[in-house]
Protein backbone atom coordinates (compact mmCIF):
# COMPACT_ATOMS: atom_id res chain seq x y z
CA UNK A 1 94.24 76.07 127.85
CA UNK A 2 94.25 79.77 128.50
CA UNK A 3 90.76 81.47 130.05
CA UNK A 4 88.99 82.93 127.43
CA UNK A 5 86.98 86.44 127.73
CA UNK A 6 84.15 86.62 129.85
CA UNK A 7 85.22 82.81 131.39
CA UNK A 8 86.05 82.79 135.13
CA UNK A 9 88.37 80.01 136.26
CA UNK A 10 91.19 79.51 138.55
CA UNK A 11 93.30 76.97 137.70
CA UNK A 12 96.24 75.42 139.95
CA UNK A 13 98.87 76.11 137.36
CA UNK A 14 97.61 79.52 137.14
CA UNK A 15 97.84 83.12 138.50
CA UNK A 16 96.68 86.08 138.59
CA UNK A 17 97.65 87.03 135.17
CA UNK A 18 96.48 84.14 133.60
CA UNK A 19 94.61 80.31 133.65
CA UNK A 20 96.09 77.14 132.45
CA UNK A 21 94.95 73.51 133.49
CA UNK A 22 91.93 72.46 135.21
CA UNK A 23 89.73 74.75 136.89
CA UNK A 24 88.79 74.44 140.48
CA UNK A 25 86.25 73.68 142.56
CA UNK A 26 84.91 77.35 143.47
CA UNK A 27 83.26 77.04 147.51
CA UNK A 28 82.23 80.44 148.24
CA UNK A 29 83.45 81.93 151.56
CA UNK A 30 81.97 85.25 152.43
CA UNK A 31 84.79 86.84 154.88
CA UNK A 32 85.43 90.58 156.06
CA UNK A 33 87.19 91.61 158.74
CA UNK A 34 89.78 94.53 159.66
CA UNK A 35 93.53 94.33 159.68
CA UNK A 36 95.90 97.44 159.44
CA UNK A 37 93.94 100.24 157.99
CA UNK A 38 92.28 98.49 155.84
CA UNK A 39 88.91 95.75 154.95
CA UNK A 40 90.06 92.52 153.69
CA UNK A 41 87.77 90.15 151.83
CA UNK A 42 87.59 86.28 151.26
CA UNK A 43 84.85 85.97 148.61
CA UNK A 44 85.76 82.39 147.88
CA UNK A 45 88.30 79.75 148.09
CA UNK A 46 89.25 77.10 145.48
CA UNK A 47 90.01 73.24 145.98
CA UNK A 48 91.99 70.94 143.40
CA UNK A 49 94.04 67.48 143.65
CA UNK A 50 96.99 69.63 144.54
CA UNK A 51 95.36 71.60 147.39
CA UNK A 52 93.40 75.08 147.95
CA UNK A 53 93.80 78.29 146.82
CA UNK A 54 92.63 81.76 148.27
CA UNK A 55 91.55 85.14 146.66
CA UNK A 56 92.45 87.99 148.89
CA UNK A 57 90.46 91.13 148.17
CA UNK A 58 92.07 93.90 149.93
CA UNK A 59 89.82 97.31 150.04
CA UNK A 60 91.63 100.87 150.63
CA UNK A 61 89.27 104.20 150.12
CA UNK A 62 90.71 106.33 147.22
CA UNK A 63 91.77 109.22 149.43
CA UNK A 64 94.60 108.10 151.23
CA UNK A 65 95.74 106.52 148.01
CA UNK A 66 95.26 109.79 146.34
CA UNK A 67 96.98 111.26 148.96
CA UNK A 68 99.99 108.92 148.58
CA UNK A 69 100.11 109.80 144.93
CA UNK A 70 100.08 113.53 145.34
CA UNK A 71 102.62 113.13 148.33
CA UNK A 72 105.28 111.80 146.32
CA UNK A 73 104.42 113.16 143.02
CA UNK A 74 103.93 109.16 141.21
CA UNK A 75 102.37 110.38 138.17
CA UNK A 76 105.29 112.21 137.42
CA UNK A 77 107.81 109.89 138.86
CA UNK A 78 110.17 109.88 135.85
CA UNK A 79 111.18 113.17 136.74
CA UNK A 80 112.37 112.54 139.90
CA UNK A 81 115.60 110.58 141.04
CA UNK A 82 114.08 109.18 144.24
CA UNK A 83 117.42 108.14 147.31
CA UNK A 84 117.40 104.51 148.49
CA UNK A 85 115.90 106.48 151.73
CA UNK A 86 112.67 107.69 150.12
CA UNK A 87 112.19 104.54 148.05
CA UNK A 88 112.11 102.95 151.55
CA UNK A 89 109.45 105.62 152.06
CA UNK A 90 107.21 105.03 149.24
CA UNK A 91 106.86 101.18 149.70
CA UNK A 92 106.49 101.49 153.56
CA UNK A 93 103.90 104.12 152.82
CA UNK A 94 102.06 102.51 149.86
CA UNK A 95 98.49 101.88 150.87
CA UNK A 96 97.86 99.18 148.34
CA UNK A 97 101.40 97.40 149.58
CA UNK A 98 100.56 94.40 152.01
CA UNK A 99 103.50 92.12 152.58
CA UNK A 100 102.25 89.24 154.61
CA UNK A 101 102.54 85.81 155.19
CA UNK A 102 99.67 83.02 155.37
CA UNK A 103 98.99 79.98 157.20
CA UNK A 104 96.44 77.84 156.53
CA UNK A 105 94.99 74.92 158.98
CA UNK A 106 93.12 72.50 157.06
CA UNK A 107 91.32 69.83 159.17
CA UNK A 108 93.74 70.32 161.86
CA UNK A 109 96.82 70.25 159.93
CA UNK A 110 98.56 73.43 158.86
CA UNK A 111 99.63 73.98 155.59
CA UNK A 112 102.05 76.87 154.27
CA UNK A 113 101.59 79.21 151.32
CA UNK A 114 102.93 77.87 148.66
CA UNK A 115 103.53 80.64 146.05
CA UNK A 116 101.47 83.58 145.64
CA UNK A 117 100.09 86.32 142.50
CA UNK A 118 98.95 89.92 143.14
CA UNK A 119 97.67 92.82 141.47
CA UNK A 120 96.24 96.00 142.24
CA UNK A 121 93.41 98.10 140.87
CA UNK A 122 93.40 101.64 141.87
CA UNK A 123 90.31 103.36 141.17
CA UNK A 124 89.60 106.60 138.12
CA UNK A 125 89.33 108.86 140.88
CA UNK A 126 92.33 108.79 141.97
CA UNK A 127 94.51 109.19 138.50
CA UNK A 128 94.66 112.26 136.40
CA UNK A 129 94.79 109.81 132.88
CA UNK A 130 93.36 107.31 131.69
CA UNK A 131 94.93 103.94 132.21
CA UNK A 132 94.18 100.54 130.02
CA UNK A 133 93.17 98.36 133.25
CA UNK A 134 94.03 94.93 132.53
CA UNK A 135 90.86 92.27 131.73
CA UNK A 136 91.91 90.21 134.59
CA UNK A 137 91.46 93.14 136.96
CA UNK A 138 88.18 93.88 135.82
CA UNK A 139 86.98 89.96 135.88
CA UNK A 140 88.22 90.25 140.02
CA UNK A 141 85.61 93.09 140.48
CA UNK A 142 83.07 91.81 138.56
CA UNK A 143 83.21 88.30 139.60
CA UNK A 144 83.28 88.70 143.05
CA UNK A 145 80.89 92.37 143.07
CA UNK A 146 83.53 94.55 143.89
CA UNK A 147 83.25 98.38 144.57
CA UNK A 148 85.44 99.54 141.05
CA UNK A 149 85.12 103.41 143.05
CA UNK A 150 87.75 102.23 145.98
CA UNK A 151 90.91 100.79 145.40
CA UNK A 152 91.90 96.96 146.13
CA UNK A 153 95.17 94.96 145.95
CA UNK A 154 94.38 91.46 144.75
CA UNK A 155 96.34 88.44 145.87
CA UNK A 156 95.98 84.98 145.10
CA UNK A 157 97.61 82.17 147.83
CA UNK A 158 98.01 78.39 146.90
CA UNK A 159 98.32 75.77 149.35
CA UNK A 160 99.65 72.52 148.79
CA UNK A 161 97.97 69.79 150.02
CA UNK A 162 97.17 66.61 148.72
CA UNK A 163 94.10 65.59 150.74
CA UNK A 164 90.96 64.39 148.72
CA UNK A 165 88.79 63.89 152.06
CA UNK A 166 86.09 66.37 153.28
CA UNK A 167 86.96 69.60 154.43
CA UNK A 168 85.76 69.92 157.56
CA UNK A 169 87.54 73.17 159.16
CA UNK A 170 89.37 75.90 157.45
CA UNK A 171 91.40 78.24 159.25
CA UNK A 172 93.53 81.03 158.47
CA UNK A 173 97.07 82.63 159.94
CA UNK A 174 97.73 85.66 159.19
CA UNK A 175 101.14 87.74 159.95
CA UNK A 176 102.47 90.47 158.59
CA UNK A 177 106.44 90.76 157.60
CA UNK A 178 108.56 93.07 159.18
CA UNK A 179 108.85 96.90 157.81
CA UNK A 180 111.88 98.37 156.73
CA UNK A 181 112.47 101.50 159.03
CA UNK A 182 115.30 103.67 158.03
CA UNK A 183 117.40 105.20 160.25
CA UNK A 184 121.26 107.03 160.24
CA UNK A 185 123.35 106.64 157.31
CA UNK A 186 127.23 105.86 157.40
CA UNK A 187 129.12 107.75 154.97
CA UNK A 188 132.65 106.29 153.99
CA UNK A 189 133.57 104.78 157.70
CA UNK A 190 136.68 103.58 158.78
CA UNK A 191 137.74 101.08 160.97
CA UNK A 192 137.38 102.05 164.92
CA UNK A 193 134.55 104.52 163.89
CA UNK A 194 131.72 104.61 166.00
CA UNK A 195 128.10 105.85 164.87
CA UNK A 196 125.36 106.81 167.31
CA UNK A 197 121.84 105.10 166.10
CA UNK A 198 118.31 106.11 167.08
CA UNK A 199 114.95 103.50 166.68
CA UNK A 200 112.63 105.40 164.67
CA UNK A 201 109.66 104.56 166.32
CA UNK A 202 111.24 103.47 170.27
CA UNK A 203 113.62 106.17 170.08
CA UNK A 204 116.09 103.41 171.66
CA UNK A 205 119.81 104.34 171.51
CA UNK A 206 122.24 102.02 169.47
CA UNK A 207 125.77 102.16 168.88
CA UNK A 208 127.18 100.72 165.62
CA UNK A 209 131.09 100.40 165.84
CA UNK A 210 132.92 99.74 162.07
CA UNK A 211 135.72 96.58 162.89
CA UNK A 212 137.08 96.24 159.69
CA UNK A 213 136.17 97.78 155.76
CA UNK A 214 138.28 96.19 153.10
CA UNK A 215 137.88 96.49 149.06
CA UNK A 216 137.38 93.56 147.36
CA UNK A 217 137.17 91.92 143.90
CA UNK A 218 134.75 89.02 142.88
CA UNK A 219 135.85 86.49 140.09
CA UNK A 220 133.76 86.87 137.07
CA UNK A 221 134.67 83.82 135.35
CA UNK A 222 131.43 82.17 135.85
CA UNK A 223 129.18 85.05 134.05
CA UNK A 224 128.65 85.28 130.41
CA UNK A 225 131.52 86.36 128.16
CA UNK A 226 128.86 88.52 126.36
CA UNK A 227 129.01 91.29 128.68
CA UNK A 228 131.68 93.55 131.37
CA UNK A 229 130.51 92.91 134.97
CA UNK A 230 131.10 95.10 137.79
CA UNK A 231 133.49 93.03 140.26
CA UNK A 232 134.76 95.39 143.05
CA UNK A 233 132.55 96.10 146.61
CA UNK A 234 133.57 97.56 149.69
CA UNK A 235 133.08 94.68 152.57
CA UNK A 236 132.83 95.65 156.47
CA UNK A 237 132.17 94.25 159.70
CA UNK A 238 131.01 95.51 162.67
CA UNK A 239 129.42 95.38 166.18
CA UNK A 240 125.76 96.52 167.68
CA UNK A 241 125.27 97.76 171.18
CA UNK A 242 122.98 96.47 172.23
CA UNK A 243 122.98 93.74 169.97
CA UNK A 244 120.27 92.44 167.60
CA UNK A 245 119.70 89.30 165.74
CA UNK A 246 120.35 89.79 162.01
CA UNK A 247 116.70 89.81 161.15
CA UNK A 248 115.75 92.67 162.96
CA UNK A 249 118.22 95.37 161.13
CA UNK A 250 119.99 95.60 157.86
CA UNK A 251 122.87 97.39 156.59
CA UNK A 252 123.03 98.04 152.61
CA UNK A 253 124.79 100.19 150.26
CA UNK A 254 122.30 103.42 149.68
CA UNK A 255 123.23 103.65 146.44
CA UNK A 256 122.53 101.27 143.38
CA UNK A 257 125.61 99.25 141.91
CA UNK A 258 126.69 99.85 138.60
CA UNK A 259 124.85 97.83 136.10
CA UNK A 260 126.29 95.23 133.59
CA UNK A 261 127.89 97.08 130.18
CA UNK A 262 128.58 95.55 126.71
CA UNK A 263 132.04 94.23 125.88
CA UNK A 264 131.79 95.63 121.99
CA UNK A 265 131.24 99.29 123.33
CA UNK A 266 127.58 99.52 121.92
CA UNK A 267 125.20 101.02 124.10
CA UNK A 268 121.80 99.55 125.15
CA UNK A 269 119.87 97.61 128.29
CA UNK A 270 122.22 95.07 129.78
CA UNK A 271 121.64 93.24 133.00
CA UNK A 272 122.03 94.92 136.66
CA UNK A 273 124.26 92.91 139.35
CA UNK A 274 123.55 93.29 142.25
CA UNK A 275 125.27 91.77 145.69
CA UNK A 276 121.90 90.88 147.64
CA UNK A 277 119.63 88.65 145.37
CA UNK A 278 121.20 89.56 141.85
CA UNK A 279 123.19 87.21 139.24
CA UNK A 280 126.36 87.86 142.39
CA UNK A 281 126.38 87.55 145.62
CA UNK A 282 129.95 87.43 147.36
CA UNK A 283 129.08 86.07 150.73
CA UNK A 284 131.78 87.44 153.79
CA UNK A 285 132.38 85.07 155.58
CA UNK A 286 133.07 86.18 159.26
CA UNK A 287 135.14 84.28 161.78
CA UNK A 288 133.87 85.49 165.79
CA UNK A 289 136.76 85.92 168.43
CA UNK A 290 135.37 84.21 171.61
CA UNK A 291 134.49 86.24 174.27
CA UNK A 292 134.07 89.14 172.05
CA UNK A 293 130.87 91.54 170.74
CA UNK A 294 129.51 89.30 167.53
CA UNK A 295 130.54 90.36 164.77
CA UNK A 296 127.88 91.71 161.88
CA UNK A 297 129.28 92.03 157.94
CA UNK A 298 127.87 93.69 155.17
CA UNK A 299 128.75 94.07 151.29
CA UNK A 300 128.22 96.42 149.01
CA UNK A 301 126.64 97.20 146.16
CA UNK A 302 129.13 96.27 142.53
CA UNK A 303 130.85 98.88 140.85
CA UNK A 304 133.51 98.97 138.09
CA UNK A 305 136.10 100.56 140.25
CA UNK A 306 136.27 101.43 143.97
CA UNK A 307 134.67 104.61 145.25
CA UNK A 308 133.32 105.60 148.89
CA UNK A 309 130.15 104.23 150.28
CA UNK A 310 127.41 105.54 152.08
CA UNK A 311 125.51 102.70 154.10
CA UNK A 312 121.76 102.74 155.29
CA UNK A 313 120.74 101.50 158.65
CA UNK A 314 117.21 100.27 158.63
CA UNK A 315 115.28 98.58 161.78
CA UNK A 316 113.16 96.02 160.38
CA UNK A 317 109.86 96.12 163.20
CA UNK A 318 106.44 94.31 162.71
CA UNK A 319 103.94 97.05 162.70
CA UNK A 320 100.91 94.50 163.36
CA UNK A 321 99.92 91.85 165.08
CA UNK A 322 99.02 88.80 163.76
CA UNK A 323 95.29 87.51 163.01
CA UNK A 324 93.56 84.25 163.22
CA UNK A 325 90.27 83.64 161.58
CA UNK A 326 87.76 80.42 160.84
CA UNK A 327 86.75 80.26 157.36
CA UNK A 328 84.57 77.43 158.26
């Protein structure tokens, strides 16, 4: 059963978009506090069989968000051709974008996030039309007396825990994930090529050096016959000095892949494929000399026919530190 207008519930099977199930047990919570540059709110959490969820109210003031708009021109953004550099830009510089992860410590034992819904309301002040806000957006601010003049992002956290007992404590983890920082791009290297690196916010020196950069060809026999995939990428390995572990930097093609086409010759939409969380993802698999600089590979992006690539470097960097907080 579906929520029906003017009906708050939160359900387990639920989200953000919509209720199904059993509602909750609604315990009011009553937390603000600080983190990044901007006012977070816990208005309440939920408890079920399953475990607990938790409504996030995040609160930005509509000028830097107006700012953000303006800066990048948004309400005209199909008239732009953004690079992979300044979409980088825009989501690092979104202030209604928080990528974090949660923790929660229930009774003493700590539970992860499950799975997680968001949304975002940005206020009329800061849009030149008039947008059809969505009813659940409206039911966030209403049921939980929320300013509709600043802007929020909305996200809702389950946790999974089967524990029918009294809560007793409630605790929360907080940490953000790392931030994408670009740096230098690599246009169409070649083997023994050496690229100078700078850390865009330590100014640290790097030195990337290309190994190897070979054109491949993935086998397409496991897609659907109904449409032409893109099967060649250009695959390289190289070294860092100084090194870093492989979470704190990627390397990725700057430019999109080409996307899926029809076998009949018709146009229209067909799926993308892409090498890094699409439909393929050739994996390179590298074998390290001993006693030598480890090795890093990268792939990238599918195309229909081999043509010279222009990499991105990006740092990835956590920009804040973590928080703690007692619920109750």
């Amino acid at each position: 059963m579906y929520a029906t207008e003017n009906t708050w519930t939160v359900t387990w099977d639920g989200s953000l978009y919509g209720q199904r199930g059993t509602p909750g047990e609604e315990i009011t919570i009553g937390k603000t506090f600080s983190w990044g540059n901007a006012y977070w709110h816990i208005p309440a959490i939920y408890r079920f069989p399953e475990g607990i969820i938790i409504d996030f109210c995040i609160e930005v003031a509509p000028e830097p968000v107006r700012a953000f708009i303006d800066k990048w021109d948004l309400l005209h953004e199909e008239q732009h051709r953004y690079t992979a550099v300044q979409r980088q830009q825009i989501e690092n510089e979104h202030p209604l974008h928080f990528d974090f992860s949660a923790e929660l410590h229930l009774n003493g034992t700590i539970v992860p996030r499950k799975s997680s819904s968001s949304q975002s309301w940005i206020s009329a002040e800061c849009l030149e039309i008039d947008i059809p806000y969505e009813r659940e957006q409206k039911d966030l601010l209403d049921h939980y007396h929320l300013d509709p003049a600043s802007c929020w992002s909305f996200h809702r956290v389950k946790f999974p825990h089967k524990d029918g007992g009294t809560l007793h404590s409630l605790a929360l983890h907080l940490s953000a994930r790392p931030t994408k920082l670009p740096a230098e791009t690599i246009a169409n290297p070649k083997p023994g090529d050496i690229y100078h690196l700078t850390h865009p916010l330590t100014e640290k020196p790097y030195t990337l050096s290309v190994c190897e950069v070979e054109q491949k060809v993935i086998d397409p026999s496991h897609l659907p016959d109904e449409l032409e995939y893109p099967t060649h990428f250009t695959a390289m390995t190289f070294t860092l000095s100084p090194d870093l572990p492989d979470e704190a930097f990627s390397l990725r093609d700057s430019n999109e892949g080409d996307a899926a086409r029809r076998k009949d010759g018709k146009t229209g939409s067909a799926a993308s494929v892409g090498i890094i969380g699409g439909a393929v993802s050739p994996v390179l698999m590298v074998r390290q000399p001993k006693d030598e600089p480890r090795l890093h590979s990268a792939c990238s992006a599918l195309r229909f026919k081999e043509v010279p690539v222009t990499w991105q470097f990006c740092f990835r960097e956590k920009l804040l530190e973590d928080v703690s907080l007692d619920l109750f």
